[in-house]
N, C-alpha and C. Protein backbone atom coordinates (compact mmCIF):
# COMPACT_ATOMS: atom_id res chain seq x y z
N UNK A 1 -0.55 -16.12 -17.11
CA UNK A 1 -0.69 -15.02 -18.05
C UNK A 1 -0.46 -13.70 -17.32
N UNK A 2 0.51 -12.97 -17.88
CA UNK A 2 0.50 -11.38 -17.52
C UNK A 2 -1.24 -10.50 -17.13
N UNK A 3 -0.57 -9.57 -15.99
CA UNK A 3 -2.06 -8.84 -16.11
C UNK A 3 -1.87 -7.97 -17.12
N UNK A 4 -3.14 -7.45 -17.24
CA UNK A 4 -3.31 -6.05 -18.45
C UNK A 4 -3.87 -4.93 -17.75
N UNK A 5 -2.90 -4.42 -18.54
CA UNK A 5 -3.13 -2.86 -17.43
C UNK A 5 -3.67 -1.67 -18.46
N UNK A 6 -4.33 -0.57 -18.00
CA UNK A 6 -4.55 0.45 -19.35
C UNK A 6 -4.64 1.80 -18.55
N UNK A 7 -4.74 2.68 -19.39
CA UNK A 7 -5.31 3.95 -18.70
C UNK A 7 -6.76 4.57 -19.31
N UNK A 8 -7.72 4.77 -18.09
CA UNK A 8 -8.94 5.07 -19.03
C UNK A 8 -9.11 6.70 -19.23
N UNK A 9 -9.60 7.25 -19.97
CA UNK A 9 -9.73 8.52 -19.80
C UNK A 9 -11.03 8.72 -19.90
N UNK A 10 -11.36 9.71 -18.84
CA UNK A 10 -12.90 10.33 -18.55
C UNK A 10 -13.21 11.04 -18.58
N UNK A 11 -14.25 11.39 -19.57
CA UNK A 11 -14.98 12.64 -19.58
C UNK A 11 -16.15 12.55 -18.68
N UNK A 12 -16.46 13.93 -17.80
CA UNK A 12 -17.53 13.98 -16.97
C UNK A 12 -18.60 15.45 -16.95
N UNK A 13 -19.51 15.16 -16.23
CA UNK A 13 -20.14 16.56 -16.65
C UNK A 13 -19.86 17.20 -16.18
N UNK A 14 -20.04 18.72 -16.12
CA UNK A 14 -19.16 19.67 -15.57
C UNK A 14 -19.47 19.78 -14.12
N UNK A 15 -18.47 19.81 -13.73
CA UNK A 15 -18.07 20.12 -12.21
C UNK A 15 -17.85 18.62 -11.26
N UNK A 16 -18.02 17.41 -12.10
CA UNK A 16 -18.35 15.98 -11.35
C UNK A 16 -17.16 15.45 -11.36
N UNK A 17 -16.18 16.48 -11.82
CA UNK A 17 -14.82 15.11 -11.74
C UNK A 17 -14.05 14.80 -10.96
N UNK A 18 -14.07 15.53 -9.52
CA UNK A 18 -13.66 15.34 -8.32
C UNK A 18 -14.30 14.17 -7.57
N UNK A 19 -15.42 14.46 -7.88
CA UNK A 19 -16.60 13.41 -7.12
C UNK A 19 -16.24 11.84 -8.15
N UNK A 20 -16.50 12.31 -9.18
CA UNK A 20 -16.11 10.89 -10.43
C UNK A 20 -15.06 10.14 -9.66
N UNK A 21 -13.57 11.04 -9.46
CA UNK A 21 -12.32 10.32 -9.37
C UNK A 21 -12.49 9.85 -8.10
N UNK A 22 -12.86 10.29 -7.30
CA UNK A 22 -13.11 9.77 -5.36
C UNK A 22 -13.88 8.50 -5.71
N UNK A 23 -14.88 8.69 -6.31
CA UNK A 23 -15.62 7.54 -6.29
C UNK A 23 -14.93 5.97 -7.22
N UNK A 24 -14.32 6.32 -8.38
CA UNK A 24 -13.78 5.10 -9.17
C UNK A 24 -12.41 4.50 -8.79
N UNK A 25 -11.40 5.60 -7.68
CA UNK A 25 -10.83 4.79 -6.89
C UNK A 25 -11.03 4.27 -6.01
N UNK A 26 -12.26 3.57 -5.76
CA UNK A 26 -12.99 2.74 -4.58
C UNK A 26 -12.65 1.07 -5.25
N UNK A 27 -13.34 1.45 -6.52
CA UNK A 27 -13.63 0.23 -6.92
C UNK A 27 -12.53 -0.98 -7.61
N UNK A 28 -12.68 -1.46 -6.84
CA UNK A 28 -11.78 -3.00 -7.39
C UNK A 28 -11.13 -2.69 -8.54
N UNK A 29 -9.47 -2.80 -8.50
CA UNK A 29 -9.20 -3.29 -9.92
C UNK A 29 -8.84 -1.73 -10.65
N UNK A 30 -8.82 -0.57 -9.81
CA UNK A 30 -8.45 0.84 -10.28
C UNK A 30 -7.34 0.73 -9.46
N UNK A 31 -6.10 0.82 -10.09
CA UNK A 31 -4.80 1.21 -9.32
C UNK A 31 -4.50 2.93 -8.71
N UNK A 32 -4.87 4.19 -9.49
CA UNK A 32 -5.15 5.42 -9.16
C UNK A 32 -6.30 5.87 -9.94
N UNK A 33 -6.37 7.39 -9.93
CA UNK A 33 -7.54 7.83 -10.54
C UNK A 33 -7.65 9.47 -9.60
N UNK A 34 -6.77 10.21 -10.90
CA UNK A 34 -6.88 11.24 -11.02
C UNK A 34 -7.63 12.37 -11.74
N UNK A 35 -8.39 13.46 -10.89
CA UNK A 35 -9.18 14.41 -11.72
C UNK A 35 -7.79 15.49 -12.82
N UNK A 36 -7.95 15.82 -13.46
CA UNK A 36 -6.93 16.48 -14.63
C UNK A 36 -7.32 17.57 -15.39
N UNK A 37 -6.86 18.83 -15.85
CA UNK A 37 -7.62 19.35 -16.72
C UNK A 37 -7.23 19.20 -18.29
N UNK A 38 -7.50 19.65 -19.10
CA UNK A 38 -7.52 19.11 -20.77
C UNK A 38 -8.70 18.39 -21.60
N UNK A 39 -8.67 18.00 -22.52
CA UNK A 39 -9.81 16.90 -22.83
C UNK A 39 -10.61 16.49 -22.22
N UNK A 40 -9.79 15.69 -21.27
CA UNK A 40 -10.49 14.80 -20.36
C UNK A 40 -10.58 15.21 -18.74
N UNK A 41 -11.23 14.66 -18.12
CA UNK A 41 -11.58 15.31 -16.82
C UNK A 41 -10.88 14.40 -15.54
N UNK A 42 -10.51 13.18 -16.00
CA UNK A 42 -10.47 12.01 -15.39
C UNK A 42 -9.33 10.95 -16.03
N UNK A 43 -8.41 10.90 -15.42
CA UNK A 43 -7.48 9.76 -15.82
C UNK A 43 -6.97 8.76 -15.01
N UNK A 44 -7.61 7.43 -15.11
CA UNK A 44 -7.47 6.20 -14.12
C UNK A 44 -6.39 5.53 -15.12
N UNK A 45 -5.99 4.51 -13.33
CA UNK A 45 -4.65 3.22 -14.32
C UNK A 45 -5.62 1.95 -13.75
N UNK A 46 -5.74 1.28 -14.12
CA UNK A 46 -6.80 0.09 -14.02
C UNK A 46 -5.80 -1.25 -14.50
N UNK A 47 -5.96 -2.45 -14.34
CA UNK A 47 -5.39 -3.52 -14.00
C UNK A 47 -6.48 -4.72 -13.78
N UNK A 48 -6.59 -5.79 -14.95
CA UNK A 48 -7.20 -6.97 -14.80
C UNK A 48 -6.33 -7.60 -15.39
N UNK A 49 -6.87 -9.29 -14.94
CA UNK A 49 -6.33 -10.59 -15.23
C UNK A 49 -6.14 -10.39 -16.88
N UNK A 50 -6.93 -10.27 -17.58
CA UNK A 50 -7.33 -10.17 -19.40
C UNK A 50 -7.82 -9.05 -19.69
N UNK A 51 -8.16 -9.42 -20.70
CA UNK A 51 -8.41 -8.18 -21.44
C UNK A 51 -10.29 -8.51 -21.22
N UNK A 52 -10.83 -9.06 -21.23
CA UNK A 52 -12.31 -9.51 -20.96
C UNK A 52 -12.56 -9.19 -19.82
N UNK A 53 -11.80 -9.34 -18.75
CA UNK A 53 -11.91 -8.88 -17.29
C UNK A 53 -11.68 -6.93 -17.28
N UNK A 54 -10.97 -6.75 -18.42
CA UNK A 54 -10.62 -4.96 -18.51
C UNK A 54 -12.22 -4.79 -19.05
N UNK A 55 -12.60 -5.29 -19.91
CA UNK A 55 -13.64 -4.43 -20.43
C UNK A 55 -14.82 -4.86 -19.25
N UNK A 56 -15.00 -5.87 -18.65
CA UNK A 56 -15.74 -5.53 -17.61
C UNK A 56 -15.50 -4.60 -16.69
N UNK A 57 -14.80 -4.46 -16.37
CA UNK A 57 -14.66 -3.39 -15.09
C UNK A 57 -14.69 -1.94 -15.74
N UNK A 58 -14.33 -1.55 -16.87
CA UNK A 58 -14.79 -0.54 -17.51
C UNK A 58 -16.29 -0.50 -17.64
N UNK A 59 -16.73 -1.32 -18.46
CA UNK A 59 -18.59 -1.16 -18.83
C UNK A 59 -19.33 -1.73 -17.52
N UNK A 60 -19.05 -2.30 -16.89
CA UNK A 60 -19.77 -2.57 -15.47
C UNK A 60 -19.83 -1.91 -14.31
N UNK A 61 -18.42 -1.22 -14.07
CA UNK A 61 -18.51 -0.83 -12.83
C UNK A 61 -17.89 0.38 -13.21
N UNK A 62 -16.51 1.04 -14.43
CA UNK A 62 -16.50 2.84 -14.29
C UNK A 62 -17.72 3.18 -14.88
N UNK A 63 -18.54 2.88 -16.39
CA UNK A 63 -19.01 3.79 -16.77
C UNK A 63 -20.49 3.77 -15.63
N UNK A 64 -20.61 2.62 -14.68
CA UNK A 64 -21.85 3.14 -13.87
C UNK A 64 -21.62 4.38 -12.84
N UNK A 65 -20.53 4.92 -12.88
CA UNK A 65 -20.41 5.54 -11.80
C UNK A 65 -21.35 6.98 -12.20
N UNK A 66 -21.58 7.96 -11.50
CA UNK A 66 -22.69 8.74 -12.09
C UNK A 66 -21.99 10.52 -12.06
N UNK A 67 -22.07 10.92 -13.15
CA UNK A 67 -21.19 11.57 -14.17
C UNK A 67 -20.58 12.14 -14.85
N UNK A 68 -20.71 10.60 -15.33
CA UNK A 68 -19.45 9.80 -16.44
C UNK A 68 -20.28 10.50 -17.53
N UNK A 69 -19.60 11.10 -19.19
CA UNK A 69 -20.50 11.05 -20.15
C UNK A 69 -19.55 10.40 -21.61
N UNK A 70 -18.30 9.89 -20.48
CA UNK A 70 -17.40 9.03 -22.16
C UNK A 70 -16.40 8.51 -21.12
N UNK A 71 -15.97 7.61 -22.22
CA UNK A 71 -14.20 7.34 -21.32
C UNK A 71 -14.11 6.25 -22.62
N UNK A 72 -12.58 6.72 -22.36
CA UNK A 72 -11.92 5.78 -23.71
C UNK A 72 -10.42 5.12 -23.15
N UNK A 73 -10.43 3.60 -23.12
CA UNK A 73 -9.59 3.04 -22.67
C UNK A 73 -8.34 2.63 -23.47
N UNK A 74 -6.73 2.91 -22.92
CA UNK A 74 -6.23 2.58 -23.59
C UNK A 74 -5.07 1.77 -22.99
N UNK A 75 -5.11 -0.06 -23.69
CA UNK A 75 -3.95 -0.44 -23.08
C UNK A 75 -2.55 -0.04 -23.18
N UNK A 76 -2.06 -0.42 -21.74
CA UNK A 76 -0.33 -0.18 -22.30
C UNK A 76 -0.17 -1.41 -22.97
N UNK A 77 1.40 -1.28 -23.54
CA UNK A 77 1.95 -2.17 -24.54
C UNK A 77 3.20 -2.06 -24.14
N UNK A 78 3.51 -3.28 -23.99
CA UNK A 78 5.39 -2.71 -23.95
C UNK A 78 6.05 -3.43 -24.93
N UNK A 79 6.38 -2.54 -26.03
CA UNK A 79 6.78 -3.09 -27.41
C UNK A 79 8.52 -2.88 -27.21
């Protein structure tokens, strides 16, 4: 089976999104993870086996990182 890849976007509290992005490209399974300005504060490319393995590593290990106050994941598709 293909991996699944997405991009998450993060919102953080103010002034944490340098620290946010240093810290969530540590963790397993984040391909980059850039701080950004606009909306969002935070834009990672992330990569699991499934889609069950994506939402773990989102709800287990980005949103623990400390803060985080949203992030909304979105897979790619190649239609």
């Amino acid at each position: 089976m293909a991996e699944v890849q997405a991009y998450i976007l993060i919102q953080t509290e103010v002034g944490k999104a340098a620290q946010v992005a240093t810290e969530v490209r540590e963790i397993e399974g984040v391909d980059a993870a850039e701080d950004v300005t606009g909306p969002y504060d935070v834009i990672v490319r992330a990569s699991a086996a499934n889609v069950d393995d994506l939402g773990k590593l989102v709800v287990a290990k980005i949103q623990a990182v400390d803060g985080i106050t949203r992030t909304l994941t979105c897979p790619v598709v190649h239609l």
